[in-house]
PDB file of N, CA and C in Angstrom:
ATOM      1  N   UNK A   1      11.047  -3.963 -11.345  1.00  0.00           N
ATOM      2  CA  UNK A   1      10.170  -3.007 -11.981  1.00  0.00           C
ATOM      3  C   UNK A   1       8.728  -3.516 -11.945  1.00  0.00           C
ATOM      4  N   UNK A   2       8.866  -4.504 -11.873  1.00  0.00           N
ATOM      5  CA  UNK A   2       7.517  -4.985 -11.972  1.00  0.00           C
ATOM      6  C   UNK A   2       6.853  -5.200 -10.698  1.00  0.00           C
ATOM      7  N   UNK A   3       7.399  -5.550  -9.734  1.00  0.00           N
ATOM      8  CA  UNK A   3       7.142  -5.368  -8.372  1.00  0.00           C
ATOM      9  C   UNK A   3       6.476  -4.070  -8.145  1.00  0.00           C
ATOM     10  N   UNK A   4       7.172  -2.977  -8.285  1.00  0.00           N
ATOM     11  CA  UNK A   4       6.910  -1.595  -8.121  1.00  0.00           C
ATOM     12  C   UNK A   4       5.497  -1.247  -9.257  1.00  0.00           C
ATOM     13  N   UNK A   5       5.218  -1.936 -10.211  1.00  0.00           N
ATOM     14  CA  UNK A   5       4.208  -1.500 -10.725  1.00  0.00           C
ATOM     15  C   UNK A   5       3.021  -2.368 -10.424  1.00  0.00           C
ATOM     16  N   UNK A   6       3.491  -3.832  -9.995  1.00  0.00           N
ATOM     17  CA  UNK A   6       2.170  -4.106  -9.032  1.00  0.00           C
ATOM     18  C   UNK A   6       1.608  -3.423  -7.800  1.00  0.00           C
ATOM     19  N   UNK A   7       2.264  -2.949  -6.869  1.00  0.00           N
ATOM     20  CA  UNK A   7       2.217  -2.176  -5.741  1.00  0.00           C
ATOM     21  C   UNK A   7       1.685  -0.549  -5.613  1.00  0.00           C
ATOM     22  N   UNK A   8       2.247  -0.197  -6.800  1.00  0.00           N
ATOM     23  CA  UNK A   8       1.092   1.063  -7.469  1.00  0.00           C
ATOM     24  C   UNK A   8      -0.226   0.861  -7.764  1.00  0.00           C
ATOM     25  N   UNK A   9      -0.265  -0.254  -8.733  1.00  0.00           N
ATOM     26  CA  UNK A   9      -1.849  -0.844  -9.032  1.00  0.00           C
ATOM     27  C   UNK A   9      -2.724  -1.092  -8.216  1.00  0.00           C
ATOM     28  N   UNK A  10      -2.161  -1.789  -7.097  1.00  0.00           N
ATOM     29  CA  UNK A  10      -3.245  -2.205  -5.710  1.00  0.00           C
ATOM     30  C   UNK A  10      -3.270  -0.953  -4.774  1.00  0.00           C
ATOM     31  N   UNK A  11      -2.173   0.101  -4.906  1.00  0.00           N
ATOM     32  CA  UNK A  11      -2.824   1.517  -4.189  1.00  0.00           C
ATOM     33  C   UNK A  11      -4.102   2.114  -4.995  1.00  0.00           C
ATOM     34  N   UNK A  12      -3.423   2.339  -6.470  1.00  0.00           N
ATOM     35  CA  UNK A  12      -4.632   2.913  -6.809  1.00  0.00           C
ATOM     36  C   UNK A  12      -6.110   2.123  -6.907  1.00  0.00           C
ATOM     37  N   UNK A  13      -6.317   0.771  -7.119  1.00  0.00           N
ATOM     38  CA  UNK A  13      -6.851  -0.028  -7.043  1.00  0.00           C
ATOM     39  C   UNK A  13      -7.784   0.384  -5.812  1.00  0.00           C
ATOM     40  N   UNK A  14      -7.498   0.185  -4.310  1.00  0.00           N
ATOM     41  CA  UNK A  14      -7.771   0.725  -3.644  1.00  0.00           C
ATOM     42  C   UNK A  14      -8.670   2.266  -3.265  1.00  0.00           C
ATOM     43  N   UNK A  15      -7.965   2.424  -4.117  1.00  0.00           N
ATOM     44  CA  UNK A  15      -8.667   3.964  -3.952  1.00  0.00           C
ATOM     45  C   UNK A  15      -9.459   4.406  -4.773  1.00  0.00           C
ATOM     46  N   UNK A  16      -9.476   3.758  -5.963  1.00  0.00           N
ATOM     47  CA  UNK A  16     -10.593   3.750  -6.862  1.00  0.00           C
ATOM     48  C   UNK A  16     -11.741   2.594  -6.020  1.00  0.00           C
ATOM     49  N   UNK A  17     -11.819   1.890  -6.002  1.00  0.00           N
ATOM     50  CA  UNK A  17     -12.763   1.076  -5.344  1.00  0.00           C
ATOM     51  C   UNK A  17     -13.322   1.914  -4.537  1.00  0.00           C
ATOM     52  N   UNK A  18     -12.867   2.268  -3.308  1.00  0.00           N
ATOM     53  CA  UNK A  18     -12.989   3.074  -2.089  1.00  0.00           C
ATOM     54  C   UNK A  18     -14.008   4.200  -2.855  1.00  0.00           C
ATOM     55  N   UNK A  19     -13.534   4.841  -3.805  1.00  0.00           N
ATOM     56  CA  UNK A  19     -14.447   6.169  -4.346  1.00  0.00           C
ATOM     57  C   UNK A  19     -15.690   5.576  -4.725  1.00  0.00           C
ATOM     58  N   UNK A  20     -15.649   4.773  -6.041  1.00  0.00           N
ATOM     59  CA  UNK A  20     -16.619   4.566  -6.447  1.00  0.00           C
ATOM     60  C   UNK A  20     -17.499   3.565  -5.318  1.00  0.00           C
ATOM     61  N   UNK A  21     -17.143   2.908  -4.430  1.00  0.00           N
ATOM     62  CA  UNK A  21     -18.457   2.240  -3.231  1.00  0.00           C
ATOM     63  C   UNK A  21     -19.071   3.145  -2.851  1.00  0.00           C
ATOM     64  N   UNK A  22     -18.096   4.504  -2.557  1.00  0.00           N
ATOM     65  CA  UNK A  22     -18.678   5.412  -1.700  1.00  0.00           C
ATOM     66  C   UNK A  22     -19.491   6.406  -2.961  1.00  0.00           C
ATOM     67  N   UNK A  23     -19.451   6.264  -4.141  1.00  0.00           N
ATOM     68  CA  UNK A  23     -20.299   7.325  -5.042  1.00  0.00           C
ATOM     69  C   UNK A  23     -21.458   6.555  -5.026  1.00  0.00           C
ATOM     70  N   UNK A  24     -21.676   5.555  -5.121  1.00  0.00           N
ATOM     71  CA  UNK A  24     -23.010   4.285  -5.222  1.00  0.00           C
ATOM     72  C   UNK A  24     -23.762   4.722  -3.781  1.00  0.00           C
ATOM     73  N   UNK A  25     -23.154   4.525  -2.948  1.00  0.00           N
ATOM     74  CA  UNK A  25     -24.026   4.656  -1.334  1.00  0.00           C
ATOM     75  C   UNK A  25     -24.409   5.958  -1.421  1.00  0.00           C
ATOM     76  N   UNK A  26     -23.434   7.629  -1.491  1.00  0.00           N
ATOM     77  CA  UNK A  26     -24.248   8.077  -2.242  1.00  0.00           C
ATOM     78  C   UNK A  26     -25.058   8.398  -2.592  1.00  0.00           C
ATOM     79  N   UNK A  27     -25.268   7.654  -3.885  1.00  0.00           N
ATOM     80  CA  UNK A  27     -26.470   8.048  -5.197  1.00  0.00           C
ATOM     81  C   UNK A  27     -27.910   7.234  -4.458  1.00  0.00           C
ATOM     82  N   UNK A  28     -27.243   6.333  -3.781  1.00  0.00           N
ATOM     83  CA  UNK A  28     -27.829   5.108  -3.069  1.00  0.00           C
ATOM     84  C   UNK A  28     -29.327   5.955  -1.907  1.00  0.00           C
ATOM     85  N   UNK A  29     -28.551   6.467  -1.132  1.00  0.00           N
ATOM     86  CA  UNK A  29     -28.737   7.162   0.604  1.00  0.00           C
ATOM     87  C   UNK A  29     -29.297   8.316  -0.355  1.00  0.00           C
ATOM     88  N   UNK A  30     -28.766   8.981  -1.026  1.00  0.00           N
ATOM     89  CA  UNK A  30     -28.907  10.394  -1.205  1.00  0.00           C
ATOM     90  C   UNK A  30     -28.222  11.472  -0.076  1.00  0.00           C
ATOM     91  N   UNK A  31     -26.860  10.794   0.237  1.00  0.00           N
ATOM     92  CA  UNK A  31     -26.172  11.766   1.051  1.00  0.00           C
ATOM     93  C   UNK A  31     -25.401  12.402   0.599  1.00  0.00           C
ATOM     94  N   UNK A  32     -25.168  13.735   0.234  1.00  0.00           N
ATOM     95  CA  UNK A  32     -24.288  14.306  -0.999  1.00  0.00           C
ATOM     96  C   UNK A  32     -22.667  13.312  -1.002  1.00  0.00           C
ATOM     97  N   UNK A  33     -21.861  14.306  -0.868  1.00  0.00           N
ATOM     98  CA  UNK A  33     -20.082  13.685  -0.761  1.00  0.00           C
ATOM     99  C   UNK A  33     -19.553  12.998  -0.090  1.00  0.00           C
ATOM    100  N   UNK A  34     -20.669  12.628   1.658  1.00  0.00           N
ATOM    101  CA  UNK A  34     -19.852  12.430   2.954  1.00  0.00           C
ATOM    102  C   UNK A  34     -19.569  10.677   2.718  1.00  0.00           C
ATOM    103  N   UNK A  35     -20.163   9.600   2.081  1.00  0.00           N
ATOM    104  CA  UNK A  35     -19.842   8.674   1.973  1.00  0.00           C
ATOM    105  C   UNK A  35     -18.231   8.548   0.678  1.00  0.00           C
ATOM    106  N   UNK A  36     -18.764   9.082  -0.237  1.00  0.00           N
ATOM    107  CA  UNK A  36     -17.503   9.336  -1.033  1.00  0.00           C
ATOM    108  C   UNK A  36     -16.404   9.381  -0.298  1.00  0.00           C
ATOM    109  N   UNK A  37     -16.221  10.339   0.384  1.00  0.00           N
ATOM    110  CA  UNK A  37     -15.359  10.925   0.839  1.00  0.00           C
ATOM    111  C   UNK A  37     -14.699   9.846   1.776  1.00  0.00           C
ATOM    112  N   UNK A  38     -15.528   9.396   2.950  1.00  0.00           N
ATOM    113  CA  UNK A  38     -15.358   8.438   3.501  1.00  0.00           C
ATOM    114  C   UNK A  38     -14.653   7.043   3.397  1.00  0.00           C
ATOM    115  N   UNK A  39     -14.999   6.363   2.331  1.00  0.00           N
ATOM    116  CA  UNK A  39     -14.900   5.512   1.717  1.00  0.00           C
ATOM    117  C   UNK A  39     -13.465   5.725   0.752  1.00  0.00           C
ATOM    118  N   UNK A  40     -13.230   6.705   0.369  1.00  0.00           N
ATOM    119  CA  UNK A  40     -12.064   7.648  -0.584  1.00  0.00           C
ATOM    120  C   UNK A  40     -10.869   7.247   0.714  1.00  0.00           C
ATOM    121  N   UNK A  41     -11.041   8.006   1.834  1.00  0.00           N
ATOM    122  CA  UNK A  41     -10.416   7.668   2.960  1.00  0.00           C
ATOM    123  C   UNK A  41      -9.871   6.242   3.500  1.00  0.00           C
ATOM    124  N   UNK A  42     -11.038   5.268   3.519  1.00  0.00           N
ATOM    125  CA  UNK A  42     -11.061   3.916   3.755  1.00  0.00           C
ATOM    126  C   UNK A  42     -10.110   3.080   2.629  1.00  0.00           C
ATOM    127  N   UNK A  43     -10.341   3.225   1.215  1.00  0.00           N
ATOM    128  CA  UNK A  43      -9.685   2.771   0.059  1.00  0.00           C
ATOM    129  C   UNK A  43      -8.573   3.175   0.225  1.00  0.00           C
ATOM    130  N   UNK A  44      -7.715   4.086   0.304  1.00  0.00           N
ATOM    131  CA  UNK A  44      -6.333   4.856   0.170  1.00  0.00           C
ATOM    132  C   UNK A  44      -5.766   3.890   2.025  1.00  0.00           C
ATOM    133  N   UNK A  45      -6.251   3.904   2.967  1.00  0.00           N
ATOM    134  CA  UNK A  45      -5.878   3.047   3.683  1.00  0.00           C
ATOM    135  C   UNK A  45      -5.934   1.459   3.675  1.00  0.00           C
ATOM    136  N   UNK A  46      -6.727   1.455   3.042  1.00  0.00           N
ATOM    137  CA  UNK A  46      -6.498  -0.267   2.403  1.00  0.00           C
ATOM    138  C   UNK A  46      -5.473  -0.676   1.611  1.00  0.00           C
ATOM    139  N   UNK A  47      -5.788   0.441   0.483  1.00  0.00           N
ATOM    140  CA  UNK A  47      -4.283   0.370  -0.540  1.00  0.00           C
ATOM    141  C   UNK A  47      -3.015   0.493   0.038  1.00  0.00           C
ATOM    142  N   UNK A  48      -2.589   1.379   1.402  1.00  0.00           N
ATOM    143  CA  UNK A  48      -1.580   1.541   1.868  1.00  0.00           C
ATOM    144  C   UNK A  48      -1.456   0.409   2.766  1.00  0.00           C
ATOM    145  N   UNK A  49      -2.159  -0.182   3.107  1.00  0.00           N
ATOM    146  CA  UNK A  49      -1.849  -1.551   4.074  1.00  0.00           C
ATOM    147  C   UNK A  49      -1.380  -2.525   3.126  1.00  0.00           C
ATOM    148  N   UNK A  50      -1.865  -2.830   2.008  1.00  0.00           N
ATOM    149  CA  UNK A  50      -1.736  -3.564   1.159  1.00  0.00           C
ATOM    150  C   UNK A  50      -0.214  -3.646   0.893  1.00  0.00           C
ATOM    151  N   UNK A  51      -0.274  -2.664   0.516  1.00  0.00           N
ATOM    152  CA  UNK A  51       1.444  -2.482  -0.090  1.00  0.00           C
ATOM    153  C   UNK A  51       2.493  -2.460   1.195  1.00  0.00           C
ATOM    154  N   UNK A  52       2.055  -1.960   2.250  1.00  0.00           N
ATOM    155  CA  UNK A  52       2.939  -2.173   3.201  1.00  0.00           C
ATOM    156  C   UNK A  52       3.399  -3.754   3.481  1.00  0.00           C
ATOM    157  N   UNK A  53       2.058  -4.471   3.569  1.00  0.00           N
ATOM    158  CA  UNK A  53       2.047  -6.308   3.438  1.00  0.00           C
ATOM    159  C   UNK A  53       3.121  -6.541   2.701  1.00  0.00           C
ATOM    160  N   UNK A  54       2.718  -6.125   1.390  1.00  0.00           N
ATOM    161  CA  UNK A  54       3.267  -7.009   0.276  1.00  0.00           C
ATOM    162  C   UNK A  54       4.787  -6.472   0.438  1.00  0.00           C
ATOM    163  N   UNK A  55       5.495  -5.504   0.712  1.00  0.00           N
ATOM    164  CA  UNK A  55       6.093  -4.815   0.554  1.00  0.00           C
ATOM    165  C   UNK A  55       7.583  -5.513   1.932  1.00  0.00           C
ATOM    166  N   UNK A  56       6.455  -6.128   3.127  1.00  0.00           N
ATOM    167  CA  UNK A  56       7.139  -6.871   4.278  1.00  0.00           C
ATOM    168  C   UNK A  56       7.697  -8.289   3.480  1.00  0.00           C
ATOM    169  N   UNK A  57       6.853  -8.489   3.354  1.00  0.00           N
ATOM    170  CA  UNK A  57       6.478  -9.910   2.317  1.00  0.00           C
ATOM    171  C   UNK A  57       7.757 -10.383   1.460  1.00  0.00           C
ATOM    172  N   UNK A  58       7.852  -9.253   0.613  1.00  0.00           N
ATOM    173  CA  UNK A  58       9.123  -9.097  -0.495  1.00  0.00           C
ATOM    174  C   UNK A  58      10.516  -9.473   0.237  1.00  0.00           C
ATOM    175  N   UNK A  59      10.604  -8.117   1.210  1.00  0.00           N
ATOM    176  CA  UNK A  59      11.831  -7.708   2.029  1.00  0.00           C
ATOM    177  C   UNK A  59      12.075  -9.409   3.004  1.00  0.00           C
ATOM    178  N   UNK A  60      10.994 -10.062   3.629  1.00  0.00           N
ATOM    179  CA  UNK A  60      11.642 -11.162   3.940  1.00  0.00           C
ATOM    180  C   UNK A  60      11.845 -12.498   3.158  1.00  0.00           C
ATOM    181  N   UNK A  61      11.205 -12.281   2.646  1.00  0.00           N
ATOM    182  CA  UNK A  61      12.129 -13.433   1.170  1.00  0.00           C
ATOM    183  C   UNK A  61      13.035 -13.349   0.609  1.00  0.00           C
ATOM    184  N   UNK A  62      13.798 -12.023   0.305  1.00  0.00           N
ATOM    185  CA  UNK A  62      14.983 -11.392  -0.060  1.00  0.00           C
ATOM    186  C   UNK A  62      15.721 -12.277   0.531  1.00  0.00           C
ATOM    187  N   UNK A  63      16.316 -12.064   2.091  1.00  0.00           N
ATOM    188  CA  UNK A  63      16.946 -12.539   2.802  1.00  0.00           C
ATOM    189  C   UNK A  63      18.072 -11.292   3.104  1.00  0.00           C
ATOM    190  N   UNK A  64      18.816 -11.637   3.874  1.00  0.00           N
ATOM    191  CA  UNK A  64      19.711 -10.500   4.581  1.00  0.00           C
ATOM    192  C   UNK A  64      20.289  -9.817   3.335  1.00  0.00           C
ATOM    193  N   UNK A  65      20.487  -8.703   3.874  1.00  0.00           N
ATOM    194  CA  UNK A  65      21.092  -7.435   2.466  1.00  0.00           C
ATOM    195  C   UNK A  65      22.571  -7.951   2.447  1.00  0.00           C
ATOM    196  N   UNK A  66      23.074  -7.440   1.604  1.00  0.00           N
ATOM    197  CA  UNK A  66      24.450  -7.926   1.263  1.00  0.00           C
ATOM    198  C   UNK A  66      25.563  -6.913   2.120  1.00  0.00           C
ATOM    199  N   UNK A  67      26.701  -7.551   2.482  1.00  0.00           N
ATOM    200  CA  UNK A  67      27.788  -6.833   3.491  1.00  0.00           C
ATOM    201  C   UNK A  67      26.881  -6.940   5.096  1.00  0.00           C
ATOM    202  N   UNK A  68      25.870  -7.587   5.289  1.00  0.00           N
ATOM    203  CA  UNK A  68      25.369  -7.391   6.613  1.00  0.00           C
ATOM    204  C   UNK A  68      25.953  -8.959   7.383  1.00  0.00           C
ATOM    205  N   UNK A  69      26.357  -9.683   6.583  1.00  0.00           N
ATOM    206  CA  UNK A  69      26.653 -11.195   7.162  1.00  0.00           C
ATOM    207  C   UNK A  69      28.499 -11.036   7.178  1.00  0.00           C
ATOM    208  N   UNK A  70      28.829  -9.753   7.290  1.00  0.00           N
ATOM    209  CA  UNK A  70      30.184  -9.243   7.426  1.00  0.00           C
ATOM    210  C   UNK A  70      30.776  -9.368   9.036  1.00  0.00           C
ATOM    211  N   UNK A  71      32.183  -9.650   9.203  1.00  0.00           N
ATOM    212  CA  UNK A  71      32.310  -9.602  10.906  1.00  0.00           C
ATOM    213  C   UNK A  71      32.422  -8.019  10.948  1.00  0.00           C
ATOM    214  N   UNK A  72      32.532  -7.772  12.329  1.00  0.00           N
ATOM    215  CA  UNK A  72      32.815  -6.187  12.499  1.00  0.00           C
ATOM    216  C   UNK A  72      34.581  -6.108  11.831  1.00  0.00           C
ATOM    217  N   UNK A  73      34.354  -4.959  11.415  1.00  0.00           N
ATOM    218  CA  UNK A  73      36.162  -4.017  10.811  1.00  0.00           C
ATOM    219  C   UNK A  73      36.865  -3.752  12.273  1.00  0.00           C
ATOM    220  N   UNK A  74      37.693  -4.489  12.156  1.00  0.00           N
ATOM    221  CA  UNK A  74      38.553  -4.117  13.851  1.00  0.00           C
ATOM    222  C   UNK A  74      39.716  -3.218  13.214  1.00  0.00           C
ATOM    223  N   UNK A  75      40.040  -2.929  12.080  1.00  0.00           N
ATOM    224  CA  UNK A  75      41.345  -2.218  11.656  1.00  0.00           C
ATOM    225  C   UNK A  75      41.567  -0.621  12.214  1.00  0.00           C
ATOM    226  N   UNK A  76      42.100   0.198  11.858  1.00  0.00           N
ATOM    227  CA  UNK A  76      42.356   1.009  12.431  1.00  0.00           C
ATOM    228  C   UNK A  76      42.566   2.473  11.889  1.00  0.00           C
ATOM    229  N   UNK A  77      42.102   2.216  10.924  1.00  0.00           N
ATOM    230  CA  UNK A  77      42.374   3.334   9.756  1.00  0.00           C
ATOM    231  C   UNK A  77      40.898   3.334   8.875  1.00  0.00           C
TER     232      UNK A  77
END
């Protein structure tokens, strides 16, 4: 559970960052939404890389799933 609620945090994390850089440049430039937006884009793909990482990360430390270190069923029924 807690896994799963770190991995939410660094999406949204992500994507909040991503917004607000891009509301600053912005207010910054004086370019209406297109950096927002941009940056909104950029964050939500960061966050999703992130979690994909962490997410590889997990799955090979686990180690093999269970019933997979099984021989094959030769029976017949």
């Amino acid at each position: 559970m807690g896994e799963a609620l770190k991995l939410a945090t660094e999406m949204i994390a992500g994507v909040a960052v991503g917004g607000f850089v891009g509301w600053a440049f912005d207010r910054w430039l004086g370019t209406a939404p297109i950096l927002m937006v941009v940056f909104l884009i950029l964050g939500a793909a960061a966050g999703i890389l992130n979690v994909i990482r962490n997410a590889q990360k997990r799955q090979a430390s686990a180690g093999p799933l269970p019933g997979k270190d099984l021989p094959p069923d030769d029976d017949d029924d």
